[in-house]
Protein backbone atom coordinates (compact mmCIF):
# COMPACT_ATOMS: atom_id res chain seq x y z
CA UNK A 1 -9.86 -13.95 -8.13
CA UNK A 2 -11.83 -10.59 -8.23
CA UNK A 3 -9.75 -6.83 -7.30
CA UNK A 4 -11.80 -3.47 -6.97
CA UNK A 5 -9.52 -1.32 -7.18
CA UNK A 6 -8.71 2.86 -7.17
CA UNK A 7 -6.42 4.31 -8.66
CA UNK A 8 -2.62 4.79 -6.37
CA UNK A 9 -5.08 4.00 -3.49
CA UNK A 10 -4.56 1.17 -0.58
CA UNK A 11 -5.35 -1.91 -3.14
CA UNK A 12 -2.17 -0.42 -5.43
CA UNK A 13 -0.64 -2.72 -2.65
CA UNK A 14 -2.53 -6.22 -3.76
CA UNK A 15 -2.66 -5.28 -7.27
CA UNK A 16 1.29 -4.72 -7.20
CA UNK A 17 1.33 -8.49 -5.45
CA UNK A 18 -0.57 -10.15 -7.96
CA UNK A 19 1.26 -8.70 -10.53
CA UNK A 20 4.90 -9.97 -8.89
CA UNK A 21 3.04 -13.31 -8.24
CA UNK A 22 2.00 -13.80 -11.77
CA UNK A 23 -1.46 -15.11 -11.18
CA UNK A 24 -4.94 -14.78 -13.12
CA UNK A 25 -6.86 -12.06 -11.79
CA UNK A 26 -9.86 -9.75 -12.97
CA UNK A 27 -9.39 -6.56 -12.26
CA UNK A 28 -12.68 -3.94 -10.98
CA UNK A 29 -11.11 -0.18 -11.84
CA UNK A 30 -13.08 2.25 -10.17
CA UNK A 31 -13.20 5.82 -9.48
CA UNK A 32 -12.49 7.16 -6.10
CA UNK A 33 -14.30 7.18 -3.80
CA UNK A 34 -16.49 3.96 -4.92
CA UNK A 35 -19.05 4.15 -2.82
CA UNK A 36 -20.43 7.25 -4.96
CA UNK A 37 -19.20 6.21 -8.15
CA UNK A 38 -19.60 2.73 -8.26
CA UNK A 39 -23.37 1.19 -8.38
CA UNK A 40 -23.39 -1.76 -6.08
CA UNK A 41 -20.18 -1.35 -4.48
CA UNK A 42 -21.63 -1.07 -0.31
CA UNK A 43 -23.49 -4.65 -1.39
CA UNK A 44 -20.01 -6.26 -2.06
CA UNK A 45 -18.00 -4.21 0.95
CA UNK A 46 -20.49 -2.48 3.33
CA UNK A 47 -17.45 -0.39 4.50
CA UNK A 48 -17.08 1.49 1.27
CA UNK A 49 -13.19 0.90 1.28
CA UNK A 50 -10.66 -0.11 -1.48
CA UNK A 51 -9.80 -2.71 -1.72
CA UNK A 52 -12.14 -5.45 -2.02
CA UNK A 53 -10.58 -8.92 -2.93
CA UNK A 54 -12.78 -11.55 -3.74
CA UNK A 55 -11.19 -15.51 -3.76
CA UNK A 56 -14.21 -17.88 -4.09
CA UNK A 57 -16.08 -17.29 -1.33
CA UNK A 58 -13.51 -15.19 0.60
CA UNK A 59 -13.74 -11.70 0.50
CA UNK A 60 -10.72 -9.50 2.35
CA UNK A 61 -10.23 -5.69 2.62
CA UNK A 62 -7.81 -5.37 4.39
CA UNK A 63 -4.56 -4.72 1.52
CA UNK A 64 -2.02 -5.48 3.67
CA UNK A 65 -3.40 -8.93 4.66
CA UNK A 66 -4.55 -9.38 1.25
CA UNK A 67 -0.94 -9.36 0.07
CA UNK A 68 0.02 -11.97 3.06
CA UNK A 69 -2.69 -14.03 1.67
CA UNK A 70 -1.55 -13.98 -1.25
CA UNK A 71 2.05 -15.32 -0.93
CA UNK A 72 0.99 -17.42 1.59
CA UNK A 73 -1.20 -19.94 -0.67
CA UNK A 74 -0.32 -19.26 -3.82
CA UNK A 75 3.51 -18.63 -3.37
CA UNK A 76 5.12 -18.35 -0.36
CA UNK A 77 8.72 -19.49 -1.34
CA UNK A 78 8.60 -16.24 -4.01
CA UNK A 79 8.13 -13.03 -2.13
CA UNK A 80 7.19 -14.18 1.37
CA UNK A 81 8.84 -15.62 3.84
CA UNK A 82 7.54 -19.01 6.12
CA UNK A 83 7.28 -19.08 9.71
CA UNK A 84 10.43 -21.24 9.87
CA UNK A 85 12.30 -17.96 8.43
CA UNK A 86 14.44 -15.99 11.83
CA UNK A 87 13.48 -12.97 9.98
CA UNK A 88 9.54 -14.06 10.21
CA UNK A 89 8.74 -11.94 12.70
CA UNK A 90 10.57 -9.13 11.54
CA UNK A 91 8.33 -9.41 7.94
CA UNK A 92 5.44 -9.58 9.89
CA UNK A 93 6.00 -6.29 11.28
CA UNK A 94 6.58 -4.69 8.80
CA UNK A 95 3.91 -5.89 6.86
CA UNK A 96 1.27 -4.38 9.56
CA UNK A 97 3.77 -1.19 10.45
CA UNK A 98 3.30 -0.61 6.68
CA UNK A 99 -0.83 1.01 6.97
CA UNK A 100 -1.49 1.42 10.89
CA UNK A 101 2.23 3.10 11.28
CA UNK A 102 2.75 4.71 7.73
CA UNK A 103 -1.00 4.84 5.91
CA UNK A 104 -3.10 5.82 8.59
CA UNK A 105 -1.64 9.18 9.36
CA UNK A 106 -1.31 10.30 5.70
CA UNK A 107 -4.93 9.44 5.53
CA UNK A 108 -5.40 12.07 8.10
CA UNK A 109 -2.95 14.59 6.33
CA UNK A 110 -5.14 14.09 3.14
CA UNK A 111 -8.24 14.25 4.76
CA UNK A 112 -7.76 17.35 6.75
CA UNK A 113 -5.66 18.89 3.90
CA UNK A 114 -7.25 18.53 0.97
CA UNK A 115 -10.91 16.51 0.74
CA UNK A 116 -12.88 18.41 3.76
CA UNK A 117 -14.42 21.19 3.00
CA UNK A 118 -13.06 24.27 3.72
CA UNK A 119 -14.79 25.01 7.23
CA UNK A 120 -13.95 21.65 8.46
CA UNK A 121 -10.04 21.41 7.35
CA UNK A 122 -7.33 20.99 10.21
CA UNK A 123 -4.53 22.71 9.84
CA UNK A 124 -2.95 22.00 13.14
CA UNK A 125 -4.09 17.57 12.69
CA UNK A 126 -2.09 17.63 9.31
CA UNK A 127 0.70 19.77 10.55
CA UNK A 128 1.10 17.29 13.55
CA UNK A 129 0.90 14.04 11.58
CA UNK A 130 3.39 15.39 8.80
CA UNK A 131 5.64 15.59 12.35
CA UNK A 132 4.04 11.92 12.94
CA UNK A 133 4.88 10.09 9.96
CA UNK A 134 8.60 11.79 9.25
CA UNK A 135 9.50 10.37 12.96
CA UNK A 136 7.74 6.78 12.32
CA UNK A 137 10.04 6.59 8.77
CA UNK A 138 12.68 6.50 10.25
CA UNK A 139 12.64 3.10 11.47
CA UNK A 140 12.66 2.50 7.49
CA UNK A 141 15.73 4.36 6.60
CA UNK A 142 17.77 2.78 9.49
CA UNK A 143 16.62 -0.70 8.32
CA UNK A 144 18.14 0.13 4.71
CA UNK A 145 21.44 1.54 6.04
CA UNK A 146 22.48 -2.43 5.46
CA UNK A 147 20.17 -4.00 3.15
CA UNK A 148 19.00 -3.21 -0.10
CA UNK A 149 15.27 -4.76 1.12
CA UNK A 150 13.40 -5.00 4.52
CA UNK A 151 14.02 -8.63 5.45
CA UNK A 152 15.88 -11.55 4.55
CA UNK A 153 18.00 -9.33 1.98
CA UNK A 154 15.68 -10.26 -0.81
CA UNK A 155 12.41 -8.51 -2.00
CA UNK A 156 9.17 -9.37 -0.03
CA UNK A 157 5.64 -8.48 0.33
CA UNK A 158 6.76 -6.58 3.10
CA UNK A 159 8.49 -3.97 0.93
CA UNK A 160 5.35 -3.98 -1.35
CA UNK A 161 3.35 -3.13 2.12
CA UNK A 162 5.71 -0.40 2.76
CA UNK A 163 6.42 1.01 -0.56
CA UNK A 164 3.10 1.62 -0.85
CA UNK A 165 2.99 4.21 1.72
CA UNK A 166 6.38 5.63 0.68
CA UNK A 167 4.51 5.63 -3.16
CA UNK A 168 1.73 7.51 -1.59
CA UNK A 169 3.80 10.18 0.39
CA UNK A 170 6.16 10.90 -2.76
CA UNK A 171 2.75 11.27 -4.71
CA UNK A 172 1.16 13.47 -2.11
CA UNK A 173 4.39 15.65 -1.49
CA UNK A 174 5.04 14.36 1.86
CA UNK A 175 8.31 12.91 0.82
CA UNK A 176 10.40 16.03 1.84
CA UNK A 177 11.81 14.30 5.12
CA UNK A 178 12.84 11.19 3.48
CA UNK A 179 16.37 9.60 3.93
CA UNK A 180 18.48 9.23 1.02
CA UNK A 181 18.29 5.69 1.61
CA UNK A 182 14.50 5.75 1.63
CA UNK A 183 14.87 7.64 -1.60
CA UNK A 184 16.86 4.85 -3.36
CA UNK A 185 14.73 2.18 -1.82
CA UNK A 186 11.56 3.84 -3.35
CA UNK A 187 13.10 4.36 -7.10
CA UNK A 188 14.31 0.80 -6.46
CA UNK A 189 10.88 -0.69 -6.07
CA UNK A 190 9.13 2.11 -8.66
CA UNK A 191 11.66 -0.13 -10.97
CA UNK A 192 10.28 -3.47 -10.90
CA UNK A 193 8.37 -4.75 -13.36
CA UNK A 194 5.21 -5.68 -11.10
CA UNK A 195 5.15 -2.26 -9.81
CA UNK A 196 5.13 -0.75 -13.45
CA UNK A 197 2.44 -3.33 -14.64
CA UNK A 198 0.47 -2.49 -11.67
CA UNK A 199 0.22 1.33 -12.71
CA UNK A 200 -0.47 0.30 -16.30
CA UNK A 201 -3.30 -1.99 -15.02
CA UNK A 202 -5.00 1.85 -13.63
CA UNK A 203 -3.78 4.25 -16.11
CA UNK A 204 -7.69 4.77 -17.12
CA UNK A 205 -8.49 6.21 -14.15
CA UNK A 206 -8.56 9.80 -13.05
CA UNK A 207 -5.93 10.56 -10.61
CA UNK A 208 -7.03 11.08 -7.11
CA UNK A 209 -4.49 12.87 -6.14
């Protein structure tokens, strides 16, 4: 198994997986954005995105569904959950609530903010998704009122999914809004070992942020 990889970018998500899951990877550090910086890169993922995930012949690049992949052939039983599980729908939403819900608008907010140029920046777009993504985390602080995790009451890929974005606000200063429960939760996850062997695994590269 291959990862390109940026640093506290989208693939922090399957990098932070395959760390928890314990299994033999190479790692592909890059800096952002790859498709300048990275000689080759479009040939391997004509989109230009991180991450790329290569298993055998499979290539994903999608992070989210890398990290379903993931648990679901090499260790399910772990930090997934089976489609037997009553919560199994539940995971699965969050798990896809966690980048078209949470990640998408901060990728606005960071666009518009702070990599246009000057003449092109939105003022009003970032001010509105800000509004956006406070509303949307709610759903996350409500679901923590009564569990220390997102589903099942145990630790899942679905709170690696949505950690991520909660990692990305808090490094982007778009935390302010954030329950205090949402504020545990994140310190919570920041704690576990995968998640600090994860950010080891980039500490080379030059912060993006």
């Amino acid at each position: 198994m291959e990862l390109y990889h940026c640093r506290d970018s989208r693939s922090v998500r399957p990098l932070w997986a395959l760390e928890e899951l314990q299994l033999n990877y190479k790692l592909i550090n890059m800096e952002f954005p790859p498709r300048y910086h990275q000689a080759g890169y479009l040939e391997i993922n004509p989109l230009g995105t991180v991450p790329t995930f290569i298993d055998g012949n499979l290539v994903m690049t999608e992070s989210a569904a890398i990290c379903q992949y993931l648990v679901d052939k090499y260790g399910a039983s772990e930090i997934g959950l089976t489609v037997e599980h009553p919560e199994y729908g539940d995971y699965l939403n969050w798990i896809h609530r966690s980048d078209t819900t949470f990640t998408f608008p901060q990728a606005l907010i960071l666009r518009y903010d702070r990599y246009e140029k000057t003449e092109r920046k939105q003022p009003q777009v970032v001010e509105d998704y800000k509004k956006w993504l406070s509303s949307r985390l709610k759903s996350v602080e409500s679901a923590l009122e009564s569990s220390d995790y997102l589903c099942a009451g145990k630790f899942t890929i679905a709170d690696i999914c949505v950690g991520y974005a909660l990692f990305l606000a808090h490094k982007t200063a778009n935390d302010n809004n954030f329950g205090p429960h949402t504020r545990d939760y994140l310190k919570r996850l920041m704690e576990r070992d995968g998640f600090k062997a994860a950010m080891t695994q980039q500490e080379e590269l030059a912060p993006i942020f």
